[in-house]
C-alpha atoms as a PDB file:
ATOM      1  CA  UNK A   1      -3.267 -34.922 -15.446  1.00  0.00           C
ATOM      2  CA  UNK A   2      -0.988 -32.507 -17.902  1.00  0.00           C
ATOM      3  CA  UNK A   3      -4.465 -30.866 -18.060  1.00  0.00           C
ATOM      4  CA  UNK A   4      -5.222 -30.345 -14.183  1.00  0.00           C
ATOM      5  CA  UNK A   5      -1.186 -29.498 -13.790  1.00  0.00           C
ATOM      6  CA  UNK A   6      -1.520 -26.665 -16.049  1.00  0.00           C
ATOM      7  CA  UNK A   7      -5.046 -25.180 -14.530  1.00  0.00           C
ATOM      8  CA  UNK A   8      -3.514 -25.629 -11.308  1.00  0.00           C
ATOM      9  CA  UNK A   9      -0.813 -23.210 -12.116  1.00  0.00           C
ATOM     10  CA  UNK A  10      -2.778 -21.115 -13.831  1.00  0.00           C
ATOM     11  CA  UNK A  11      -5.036 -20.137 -10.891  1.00  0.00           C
ATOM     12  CA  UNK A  12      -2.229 -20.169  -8.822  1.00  0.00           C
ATOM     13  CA  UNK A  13      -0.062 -17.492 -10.643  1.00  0.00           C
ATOM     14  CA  UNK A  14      -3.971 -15.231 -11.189  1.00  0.00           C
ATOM     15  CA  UNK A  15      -3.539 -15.691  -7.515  1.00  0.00           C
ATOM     16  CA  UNK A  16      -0.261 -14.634  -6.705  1.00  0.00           C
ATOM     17  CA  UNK A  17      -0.565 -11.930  -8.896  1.00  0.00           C
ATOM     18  CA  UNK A  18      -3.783 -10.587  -7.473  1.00  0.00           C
ATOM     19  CA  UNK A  19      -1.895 -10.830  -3.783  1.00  0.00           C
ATOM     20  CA  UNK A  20       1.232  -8.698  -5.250  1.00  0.00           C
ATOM     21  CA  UNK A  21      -0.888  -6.137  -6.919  1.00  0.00           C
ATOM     22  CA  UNK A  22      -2.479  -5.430  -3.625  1.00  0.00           C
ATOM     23  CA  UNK A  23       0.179  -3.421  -3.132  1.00  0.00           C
ATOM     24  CA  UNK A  24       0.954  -2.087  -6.832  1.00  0.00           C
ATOM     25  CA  UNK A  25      -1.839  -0.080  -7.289  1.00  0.00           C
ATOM     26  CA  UNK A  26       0.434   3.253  -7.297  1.00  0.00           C
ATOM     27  CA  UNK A  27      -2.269   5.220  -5.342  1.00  0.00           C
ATOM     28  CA  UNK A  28      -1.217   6.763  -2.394  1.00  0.00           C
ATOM     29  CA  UNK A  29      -3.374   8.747  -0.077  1.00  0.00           C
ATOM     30  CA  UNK A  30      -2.969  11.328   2.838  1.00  0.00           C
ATOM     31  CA  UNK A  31      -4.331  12.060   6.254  1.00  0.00           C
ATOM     32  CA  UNK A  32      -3.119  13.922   8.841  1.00  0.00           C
ATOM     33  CA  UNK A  33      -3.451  17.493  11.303  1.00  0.00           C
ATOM     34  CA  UNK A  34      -1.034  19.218   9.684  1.00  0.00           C
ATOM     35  CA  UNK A  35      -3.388  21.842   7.845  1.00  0.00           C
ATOM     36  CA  UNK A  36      -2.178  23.353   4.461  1.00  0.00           C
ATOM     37  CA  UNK A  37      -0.805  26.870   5.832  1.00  0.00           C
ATOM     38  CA  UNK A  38       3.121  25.706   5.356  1.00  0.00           C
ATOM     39  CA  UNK A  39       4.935  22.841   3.276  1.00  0.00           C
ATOM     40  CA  UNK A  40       4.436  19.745   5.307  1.00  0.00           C
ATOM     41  CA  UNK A  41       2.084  18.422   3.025  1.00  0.00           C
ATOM     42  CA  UNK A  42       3.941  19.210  -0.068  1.00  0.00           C
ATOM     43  CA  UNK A  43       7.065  17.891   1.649  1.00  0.00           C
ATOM     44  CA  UNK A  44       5.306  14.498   2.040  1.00  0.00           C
ATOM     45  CA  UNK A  45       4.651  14.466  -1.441  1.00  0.00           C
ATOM     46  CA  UNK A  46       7.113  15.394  -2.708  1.00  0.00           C
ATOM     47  CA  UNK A  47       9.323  12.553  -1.020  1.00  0.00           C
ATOM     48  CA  UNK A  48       6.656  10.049  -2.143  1.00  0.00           C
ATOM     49  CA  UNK A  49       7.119  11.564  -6.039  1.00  0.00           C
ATOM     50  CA  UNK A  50      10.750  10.986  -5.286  1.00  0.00           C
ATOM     51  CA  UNK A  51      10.592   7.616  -5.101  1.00  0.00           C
ATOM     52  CA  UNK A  52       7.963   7.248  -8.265  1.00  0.00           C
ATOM     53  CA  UNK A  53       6.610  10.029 -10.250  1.00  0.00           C
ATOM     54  CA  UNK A  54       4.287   7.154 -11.671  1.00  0.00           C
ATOM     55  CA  UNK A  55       2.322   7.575  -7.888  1.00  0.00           C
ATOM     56  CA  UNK A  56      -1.216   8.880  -7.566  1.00  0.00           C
ATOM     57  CA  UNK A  57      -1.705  11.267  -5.046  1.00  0.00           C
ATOM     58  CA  UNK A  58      -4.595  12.155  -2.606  1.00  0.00           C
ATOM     59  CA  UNK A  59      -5.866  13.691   0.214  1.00  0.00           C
ATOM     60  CA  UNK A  60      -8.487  12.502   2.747  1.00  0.00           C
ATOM     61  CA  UNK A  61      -7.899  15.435   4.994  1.00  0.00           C
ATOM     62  CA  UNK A  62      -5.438  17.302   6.038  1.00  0.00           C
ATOM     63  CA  UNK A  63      -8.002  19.528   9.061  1.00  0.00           C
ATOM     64  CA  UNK A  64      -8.219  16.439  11.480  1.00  0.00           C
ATOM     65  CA  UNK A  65      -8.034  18.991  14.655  1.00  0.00           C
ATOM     66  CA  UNK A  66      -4.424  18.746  16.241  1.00  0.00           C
ATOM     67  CA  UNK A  67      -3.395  15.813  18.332  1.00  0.00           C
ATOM     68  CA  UNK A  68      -7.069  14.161  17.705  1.00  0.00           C
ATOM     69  CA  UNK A  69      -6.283  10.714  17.386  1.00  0.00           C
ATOM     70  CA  UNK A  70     -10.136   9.875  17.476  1.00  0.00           C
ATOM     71  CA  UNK A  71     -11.089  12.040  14.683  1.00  0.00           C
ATOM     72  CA  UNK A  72      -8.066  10.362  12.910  1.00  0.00           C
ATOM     73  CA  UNK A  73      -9.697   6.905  13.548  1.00  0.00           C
ATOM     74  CA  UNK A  74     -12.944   7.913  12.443  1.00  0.00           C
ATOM     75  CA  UNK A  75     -12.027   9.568   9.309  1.00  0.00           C
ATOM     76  CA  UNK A  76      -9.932   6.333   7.893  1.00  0.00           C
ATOM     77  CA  UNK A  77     -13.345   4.363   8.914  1.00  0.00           C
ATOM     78  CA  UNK A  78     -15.450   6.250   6.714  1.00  0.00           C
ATOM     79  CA  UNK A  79     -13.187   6.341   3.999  1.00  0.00           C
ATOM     80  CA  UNK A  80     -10.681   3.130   3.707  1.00  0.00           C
ATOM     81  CA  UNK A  81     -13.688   1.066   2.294  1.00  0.00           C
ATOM     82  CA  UNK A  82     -14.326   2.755  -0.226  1.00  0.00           C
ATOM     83  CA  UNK A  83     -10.961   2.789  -2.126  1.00  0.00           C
ATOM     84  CA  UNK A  84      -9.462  -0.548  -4.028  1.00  0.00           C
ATOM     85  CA  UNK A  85      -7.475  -3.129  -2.443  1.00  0.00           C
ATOM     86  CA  UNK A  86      -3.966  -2.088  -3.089  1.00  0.00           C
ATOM     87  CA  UNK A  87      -4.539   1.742  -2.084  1.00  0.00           C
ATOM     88  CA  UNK A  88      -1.698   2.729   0.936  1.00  0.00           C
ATOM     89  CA  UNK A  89      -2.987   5.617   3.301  1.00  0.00           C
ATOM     90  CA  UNK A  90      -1.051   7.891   5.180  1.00  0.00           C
ATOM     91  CA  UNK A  91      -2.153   8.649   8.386  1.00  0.00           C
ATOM     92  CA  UNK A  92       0.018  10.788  10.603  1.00  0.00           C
ATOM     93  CA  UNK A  93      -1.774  12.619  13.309  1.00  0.00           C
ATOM     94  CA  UNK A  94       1.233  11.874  15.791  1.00  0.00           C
ATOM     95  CA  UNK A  95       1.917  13.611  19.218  1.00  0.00           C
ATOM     96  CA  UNK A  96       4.009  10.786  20.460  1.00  0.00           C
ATOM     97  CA  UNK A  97       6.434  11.473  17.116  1.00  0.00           C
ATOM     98  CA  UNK A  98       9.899  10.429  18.278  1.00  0.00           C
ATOM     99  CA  UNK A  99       8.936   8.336  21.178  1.00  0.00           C
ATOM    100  CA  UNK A 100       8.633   4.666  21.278  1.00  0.00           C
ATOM    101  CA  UNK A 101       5.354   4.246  19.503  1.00  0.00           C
ATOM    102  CA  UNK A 102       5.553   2.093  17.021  1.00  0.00           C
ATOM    103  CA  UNK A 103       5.245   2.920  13.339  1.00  0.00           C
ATOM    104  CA  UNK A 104       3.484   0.226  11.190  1.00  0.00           C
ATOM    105  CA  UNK A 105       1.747  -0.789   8.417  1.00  0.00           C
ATOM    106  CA  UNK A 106      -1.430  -2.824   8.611  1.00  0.00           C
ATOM    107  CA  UNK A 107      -2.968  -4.266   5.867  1.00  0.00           C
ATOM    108  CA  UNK A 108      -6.772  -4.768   6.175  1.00  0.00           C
ATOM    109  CA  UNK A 109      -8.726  -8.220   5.360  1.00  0.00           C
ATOM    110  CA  UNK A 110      -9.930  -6.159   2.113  1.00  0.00           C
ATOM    111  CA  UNK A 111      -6.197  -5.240   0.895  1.00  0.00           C
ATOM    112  CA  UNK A 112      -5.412  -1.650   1.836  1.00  0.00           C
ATOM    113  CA  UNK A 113      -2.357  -0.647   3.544  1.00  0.00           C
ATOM    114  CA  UNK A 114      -2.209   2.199   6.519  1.00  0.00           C
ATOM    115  CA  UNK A 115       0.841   3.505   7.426  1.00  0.00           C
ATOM    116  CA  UNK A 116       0.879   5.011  10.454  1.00  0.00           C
ATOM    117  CA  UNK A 117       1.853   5.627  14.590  1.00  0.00           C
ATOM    118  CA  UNK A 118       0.194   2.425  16.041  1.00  0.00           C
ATOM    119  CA  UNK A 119      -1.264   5.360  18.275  1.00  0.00           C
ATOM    120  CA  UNK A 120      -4.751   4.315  18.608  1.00  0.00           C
ATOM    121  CA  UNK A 121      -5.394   5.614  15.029  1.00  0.00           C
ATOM    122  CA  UNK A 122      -6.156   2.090  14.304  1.00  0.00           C
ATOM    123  CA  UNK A 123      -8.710   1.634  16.504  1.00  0.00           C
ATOM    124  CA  UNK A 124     -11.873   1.165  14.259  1.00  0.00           C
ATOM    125  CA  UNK A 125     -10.261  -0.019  11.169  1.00  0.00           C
ATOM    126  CA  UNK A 126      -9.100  -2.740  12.729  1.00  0.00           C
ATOM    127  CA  UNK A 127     -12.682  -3.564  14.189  1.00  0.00           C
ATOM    128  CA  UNK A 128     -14.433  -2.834  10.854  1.00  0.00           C
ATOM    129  CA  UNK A 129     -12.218  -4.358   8.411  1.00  0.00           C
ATOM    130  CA  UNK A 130     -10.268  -6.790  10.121  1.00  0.00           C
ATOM    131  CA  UNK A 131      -6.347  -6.964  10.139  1.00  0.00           C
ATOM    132  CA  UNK A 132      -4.889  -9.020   8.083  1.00  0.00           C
ATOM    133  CA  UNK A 133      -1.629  -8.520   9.152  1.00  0.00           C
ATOM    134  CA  UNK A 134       0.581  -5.883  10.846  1.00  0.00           C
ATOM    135  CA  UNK A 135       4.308  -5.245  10.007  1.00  0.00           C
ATOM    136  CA  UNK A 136       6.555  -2.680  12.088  1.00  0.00           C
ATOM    137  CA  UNK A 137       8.424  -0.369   9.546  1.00  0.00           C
ATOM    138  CA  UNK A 138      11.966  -1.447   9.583  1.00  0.00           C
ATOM    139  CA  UNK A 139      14.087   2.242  10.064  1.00  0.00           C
ATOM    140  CA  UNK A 140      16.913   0.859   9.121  1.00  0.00           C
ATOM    141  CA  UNK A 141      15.705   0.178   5.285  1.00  0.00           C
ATOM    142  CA  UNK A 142      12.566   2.323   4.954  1.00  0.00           C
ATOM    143  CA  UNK A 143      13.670   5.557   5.917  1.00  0.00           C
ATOM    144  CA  UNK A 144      14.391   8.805   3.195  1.00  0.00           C
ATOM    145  CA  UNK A 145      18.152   8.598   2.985  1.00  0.00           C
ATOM    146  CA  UNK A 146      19.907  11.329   5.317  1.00  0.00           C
ATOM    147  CA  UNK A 147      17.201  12.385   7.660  1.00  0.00           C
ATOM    148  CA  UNK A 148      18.456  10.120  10.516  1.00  0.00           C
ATOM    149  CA  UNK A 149      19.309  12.627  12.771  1.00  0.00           C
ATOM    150  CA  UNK A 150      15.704  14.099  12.113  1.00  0.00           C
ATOM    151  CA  UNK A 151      13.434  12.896  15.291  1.00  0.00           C
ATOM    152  CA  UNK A 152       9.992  14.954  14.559  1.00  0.00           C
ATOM    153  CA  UNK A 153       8.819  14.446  11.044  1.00  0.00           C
ATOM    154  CA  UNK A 154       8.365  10.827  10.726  1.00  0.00           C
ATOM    155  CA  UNK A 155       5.416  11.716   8.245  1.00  0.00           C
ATOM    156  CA  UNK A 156       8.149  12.924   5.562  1.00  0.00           C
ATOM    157  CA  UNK A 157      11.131  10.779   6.372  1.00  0.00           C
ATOM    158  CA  UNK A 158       9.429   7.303   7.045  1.00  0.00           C
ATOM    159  CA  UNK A 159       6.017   7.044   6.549  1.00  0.00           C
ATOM    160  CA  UNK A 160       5.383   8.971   3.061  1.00  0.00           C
ATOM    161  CA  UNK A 161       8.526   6.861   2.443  1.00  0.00           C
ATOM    162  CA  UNK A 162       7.247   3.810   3.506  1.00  0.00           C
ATOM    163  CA  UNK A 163       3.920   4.617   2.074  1.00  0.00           C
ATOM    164  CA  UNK A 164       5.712   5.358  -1.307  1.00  0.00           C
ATOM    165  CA  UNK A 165       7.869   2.324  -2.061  1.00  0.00           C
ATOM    166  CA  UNK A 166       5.266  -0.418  -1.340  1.00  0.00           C
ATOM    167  CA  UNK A 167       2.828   1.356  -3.558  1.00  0.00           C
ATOM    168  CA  UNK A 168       4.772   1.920  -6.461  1.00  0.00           C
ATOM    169  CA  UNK A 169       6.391  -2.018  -5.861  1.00  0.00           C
ATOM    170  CA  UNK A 170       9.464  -0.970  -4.642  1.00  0.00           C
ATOM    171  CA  UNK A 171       9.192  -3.340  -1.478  1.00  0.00           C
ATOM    172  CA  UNK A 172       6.957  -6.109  -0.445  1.00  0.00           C
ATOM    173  CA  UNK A 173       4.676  -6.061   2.523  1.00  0.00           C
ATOM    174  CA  UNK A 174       6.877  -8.643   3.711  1.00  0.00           C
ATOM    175  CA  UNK A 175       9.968  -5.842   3.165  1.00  0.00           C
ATOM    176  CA  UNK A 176       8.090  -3.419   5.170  1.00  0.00           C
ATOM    177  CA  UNK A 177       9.592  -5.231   8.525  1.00  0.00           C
ATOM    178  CA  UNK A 178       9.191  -7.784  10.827  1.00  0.00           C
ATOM    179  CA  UNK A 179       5.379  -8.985  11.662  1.00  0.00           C
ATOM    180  CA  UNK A 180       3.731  -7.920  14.581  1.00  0.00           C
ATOM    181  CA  UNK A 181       0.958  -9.705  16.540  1.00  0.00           C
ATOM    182  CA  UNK A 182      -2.459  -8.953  15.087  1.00  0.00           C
ATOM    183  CA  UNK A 183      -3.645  -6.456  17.873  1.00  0.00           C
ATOM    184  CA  UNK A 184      -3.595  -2.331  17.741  1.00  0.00           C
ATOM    185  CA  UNK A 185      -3.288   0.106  20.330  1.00  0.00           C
ATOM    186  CA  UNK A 186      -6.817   1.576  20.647  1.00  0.00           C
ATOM    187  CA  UNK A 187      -8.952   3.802  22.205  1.00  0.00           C
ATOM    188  CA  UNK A 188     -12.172   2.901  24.980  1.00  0.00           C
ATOM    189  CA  UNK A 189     -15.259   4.343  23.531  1.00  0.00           C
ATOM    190  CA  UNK A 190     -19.180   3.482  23.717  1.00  0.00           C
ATOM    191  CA  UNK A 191     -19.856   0.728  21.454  1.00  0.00           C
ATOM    192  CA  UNK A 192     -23.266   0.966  19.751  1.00  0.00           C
ATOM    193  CA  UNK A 193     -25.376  -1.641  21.572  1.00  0.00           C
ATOM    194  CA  UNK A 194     -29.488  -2.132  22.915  1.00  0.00           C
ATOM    195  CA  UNK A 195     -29.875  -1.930  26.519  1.00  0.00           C
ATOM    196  CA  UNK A 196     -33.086  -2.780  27.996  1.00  0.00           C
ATOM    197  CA  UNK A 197     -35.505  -0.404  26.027  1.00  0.00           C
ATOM    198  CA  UNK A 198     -32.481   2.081  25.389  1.00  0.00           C
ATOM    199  CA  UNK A 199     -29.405   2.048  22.444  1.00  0.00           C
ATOM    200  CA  UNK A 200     -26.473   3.469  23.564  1.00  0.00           C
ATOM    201  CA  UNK A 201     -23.612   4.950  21.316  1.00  0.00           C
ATOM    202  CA  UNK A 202     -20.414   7.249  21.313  1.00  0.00           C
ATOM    203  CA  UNK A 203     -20.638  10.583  19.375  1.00  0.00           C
ATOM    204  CA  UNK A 204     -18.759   9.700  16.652  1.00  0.00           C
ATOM    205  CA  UNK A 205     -17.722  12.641  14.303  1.00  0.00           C
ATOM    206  CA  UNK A 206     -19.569  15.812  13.601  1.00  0.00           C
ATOM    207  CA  UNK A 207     -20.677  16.758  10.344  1.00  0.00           C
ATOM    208  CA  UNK A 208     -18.093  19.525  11.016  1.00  0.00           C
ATOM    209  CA  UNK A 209     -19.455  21.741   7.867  1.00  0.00           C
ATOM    210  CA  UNK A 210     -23.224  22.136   9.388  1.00  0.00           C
ATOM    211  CA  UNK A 211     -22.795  20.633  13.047  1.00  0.00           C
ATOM    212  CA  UNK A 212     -24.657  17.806  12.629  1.00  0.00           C
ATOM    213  CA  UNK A 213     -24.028  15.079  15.481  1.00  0.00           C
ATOM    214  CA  UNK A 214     -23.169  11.822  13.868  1.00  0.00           C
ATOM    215  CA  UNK A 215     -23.316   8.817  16.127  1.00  0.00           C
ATOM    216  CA  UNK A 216     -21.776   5.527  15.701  1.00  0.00           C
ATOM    217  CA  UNK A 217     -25.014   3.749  15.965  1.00  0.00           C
ATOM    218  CA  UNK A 218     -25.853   1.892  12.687  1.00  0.00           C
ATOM    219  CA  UNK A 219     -29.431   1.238  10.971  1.00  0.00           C
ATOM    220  CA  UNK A 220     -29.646  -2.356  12.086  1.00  0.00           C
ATOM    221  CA  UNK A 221     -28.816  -1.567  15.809  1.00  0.00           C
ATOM    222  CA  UNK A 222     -31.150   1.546  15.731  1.00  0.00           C
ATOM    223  CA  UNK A 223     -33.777  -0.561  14.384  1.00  0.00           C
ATOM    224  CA  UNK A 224     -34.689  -2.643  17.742  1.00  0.00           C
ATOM    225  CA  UNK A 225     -36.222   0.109  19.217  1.00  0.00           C
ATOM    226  CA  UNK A 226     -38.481  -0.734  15.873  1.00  0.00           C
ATOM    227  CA  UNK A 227     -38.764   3.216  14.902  1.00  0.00           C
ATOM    228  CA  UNK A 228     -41.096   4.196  12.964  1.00  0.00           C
ATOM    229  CA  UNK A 229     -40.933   7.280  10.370  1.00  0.00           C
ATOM    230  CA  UNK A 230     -42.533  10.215  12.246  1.00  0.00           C
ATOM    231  CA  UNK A 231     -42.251   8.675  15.858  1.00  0.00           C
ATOM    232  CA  UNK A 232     -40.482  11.420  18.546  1.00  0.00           C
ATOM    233  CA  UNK A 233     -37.568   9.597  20.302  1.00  0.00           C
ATOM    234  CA  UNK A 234     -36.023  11.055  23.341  1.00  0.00           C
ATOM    235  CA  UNK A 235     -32.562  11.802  23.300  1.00  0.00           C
ATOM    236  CA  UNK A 236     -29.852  12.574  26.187  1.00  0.00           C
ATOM    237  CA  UNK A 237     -25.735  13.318  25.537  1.00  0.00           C
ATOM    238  CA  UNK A 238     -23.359  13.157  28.119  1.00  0.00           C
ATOM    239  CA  UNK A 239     -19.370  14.463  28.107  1.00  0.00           C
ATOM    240  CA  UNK A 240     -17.455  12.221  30.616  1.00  0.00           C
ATOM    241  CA  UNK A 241     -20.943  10.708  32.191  1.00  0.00           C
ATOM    242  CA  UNK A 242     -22.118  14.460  32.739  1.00  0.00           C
ATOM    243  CA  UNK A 243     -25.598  15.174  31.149  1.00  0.00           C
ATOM    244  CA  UNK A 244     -25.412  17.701  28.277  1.00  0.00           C
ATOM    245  CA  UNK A 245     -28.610  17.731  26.510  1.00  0.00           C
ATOM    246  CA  UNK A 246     -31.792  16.536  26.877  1.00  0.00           C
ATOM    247  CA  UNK A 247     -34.933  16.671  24.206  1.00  0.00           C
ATOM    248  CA  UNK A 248     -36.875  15.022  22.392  1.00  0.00           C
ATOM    249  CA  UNK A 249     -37.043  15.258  18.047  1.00  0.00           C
ATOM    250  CA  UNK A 250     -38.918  13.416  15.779  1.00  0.00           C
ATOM    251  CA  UNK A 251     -36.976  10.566  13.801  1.00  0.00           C
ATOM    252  CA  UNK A 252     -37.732  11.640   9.480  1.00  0.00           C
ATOM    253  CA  UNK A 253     -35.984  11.108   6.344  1.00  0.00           C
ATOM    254  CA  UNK A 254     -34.881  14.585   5.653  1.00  0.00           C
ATOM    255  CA  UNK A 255     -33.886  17.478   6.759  1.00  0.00           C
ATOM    256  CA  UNK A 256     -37.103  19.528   5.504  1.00  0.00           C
ATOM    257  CA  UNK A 257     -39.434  17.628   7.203  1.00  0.00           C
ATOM    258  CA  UNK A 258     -39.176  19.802  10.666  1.00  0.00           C
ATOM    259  CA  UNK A 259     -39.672  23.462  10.816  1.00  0.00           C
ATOM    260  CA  UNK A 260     -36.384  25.670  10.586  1.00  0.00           C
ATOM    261  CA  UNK A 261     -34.061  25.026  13.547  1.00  0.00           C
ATOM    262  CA  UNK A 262     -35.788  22.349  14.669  1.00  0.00           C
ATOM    263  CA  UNK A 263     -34.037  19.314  15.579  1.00  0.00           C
ATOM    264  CA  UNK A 264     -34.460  15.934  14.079  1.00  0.00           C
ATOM    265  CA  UNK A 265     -32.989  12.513  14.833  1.00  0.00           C
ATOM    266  CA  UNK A 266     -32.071  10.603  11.073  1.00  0.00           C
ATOM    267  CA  UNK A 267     -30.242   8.090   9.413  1.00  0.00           C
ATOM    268  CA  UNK A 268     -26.787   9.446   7.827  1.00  0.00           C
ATOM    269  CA  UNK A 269     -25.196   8.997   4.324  1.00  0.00           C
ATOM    270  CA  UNK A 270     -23.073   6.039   6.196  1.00  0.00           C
ATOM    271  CA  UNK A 271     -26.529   4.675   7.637  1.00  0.00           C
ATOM    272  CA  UNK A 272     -25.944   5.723  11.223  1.00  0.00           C
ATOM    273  CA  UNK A 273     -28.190   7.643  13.689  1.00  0.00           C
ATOM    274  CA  UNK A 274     -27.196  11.503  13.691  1.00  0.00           C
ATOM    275  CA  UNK A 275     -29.019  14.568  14.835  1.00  0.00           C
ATOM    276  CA  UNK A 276     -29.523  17.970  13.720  1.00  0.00           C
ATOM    277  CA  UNK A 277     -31.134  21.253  13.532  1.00  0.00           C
ATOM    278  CA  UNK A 278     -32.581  22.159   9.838  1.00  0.00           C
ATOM    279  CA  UNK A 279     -30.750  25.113   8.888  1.00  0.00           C
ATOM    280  CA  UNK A 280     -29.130  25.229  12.358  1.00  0.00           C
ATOM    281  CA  UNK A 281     -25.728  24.058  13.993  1.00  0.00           C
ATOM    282  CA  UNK A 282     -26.661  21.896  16.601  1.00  0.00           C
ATOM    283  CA  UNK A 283     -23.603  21.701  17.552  1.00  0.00           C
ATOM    284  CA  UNK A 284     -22.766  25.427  18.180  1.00  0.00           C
ATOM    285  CA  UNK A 285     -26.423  25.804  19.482  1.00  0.00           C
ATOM    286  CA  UNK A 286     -26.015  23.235  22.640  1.00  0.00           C
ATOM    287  CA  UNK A 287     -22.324  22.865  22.758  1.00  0.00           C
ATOM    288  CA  UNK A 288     -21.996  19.142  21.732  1.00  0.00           C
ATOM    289  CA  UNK A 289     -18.904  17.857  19.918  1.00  0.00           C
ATOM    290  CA  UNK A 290     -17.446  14.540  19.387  1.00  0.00           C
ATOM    291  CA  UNK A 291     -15.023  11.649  20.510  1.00  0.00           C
ATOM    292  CA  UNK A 292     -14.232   9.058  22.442  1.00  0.00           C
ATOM    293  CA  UNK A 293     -15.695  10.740  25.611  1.00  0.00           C
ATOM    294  CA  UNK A 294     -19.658  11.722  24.494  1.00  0.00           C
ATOM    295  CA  UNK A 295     -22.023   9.031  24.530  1.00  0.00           C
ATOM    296  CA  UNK A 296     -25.568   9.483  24.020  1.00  0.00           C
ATOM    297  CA  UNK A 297     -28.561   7.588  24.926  1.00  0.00           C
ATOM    298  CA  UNK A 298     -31.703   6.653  22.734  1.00  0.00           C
ATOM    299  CA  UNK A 299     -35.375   5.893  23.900  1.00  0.00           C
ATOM    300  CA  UNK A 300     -38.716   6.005  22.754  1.00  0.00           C
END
């Protein structure tokens, strides 16, 4: 019994301690549309090294394009997974800052924390990684000492803040503020899904350095139109239900495998259907960008 009593304890305190370090991983790291022409950014970190200079810093982005609360979305879904349980983002791409939006923190079902507007920026997090739980940041007790009469840079005075203490161990989860209902604010978009003999998906993202079209349709969904290497798929985009493009482009492996500015339908680095022109922009070429509003259509 002394025996049992003492490995029972055991794996409970491994446990506990696993939970708590969820959020003690020091590592802190930023999103938002502020760009890097002025101090915001520095500001933000420099508030966070206030609170520990023991923090890690990083930076996802700082170029989401202003007000995009999409592209915000979609960048935290291509890059939360990828970091440790324990890591905090910051995510402030806010035009609702000062309004009655609420500012939370959710923590996903694989441990890392987002601090953020509950804007809609939480829209495909929450559907990829699950929520675990949702707190509302309590003002009162996580905000930067004397900025309370400042109304329009929550990033600085509450959510690097915020961000700061719970990864360094200052506060709890729990201390973040009182628990919200397990649900986000989020945006309508074009799940990925068959239809009859055609898959249907939302544009995504763009491969914004070469204009590549990234889709949010995955390997597995893309594969019950049973493609085949070489076959020629036909392809039509629409912005707000109005036709945009129409062709046809032969689904390969790489990029090389079509003549120069051709286009080409292939499977990204996340394993999702995207399109492109070798050596072109396709999207300068036909004017097709991204978001919540482009869907595209797939058929053989």
């Amino acid at each position: 019994m002394k025996k049992y009593l003492q490995y029972l304890f055991c794996t409970l305190f491994v446990a506990a301690i696993t939970i708590f370090s969820f959020a003690q991983n020091k590592i802190v790291v930023f999103q938002t549309d502020f760009g890097l022409k002025d101090g915001a950014v520095s500001a933000m970190k420099g508030v966070a090294m206030g609170v520990s200079p023991d923090l890690k810093l990083f930076d996802l982005t700082h170029e989401i394009p202003v007000f995009n609360i999409w592209e915000a979305a979609y960048r935290l879904e291509q890059t939360v997974s990828y970091w440790p349980a324990g890591t905090v983002f910051v995510s402030v791409v806010d035009p609702g800052v000062g309004t009655n939006r609420k500012s939370v923190v959710l923590k996903t079902n694989s441990g890392q924390f987002i601090v953020t507007p509950d804007n809609g920026t939480l829209t495909l997090i929450a559907q990829s990684l699950g929520i675990a739980a949702i707190r509302e940041i309590d003002e009162t007790k996580n905000r930067r000492k004397g900025s309370e009469k400042s109304y329009t840079f929550h990033g600085r005075d509450v959510y690097a803040y915020t961000a700061a203490r719970l990864a360094a161990g200052v506060i709890s989860f729990e201390e973040v503020g009182p628990v919200l209902p397990n649900e986000v604010v989020s945006i309508s978009f074009q799940k990925a899904e068959l239809e009859g003999k055609k898959i249907k998906g939302t544009i995504a993202i763009l491969d914004v350095q070469y204009g590549n079209i990234w889709t949010n349709i995955s390997a597995d969904i893309f594969k019950q139109l049973d493609p085949k290497i070489g076959d020629t798929l036909k392809v039509s985009i629409y912005h707000n239900k109005i036709k945009k493009y129409e062709g046809e482009m032969p689904y390969v492996e790489t990029f090389g495998s079509v003549a120069k500015n051709k286009p080409l339908l292939y499977l990204n680095s996340l394993l999702q259907v995207s399109f492109a022109l070798n050596m072109g922009n396709f999207s300068t070429v036909h004017h097709i960008y991204s978001g919540s509003d482009w869907t595209v259509v797939i058929s053989k």
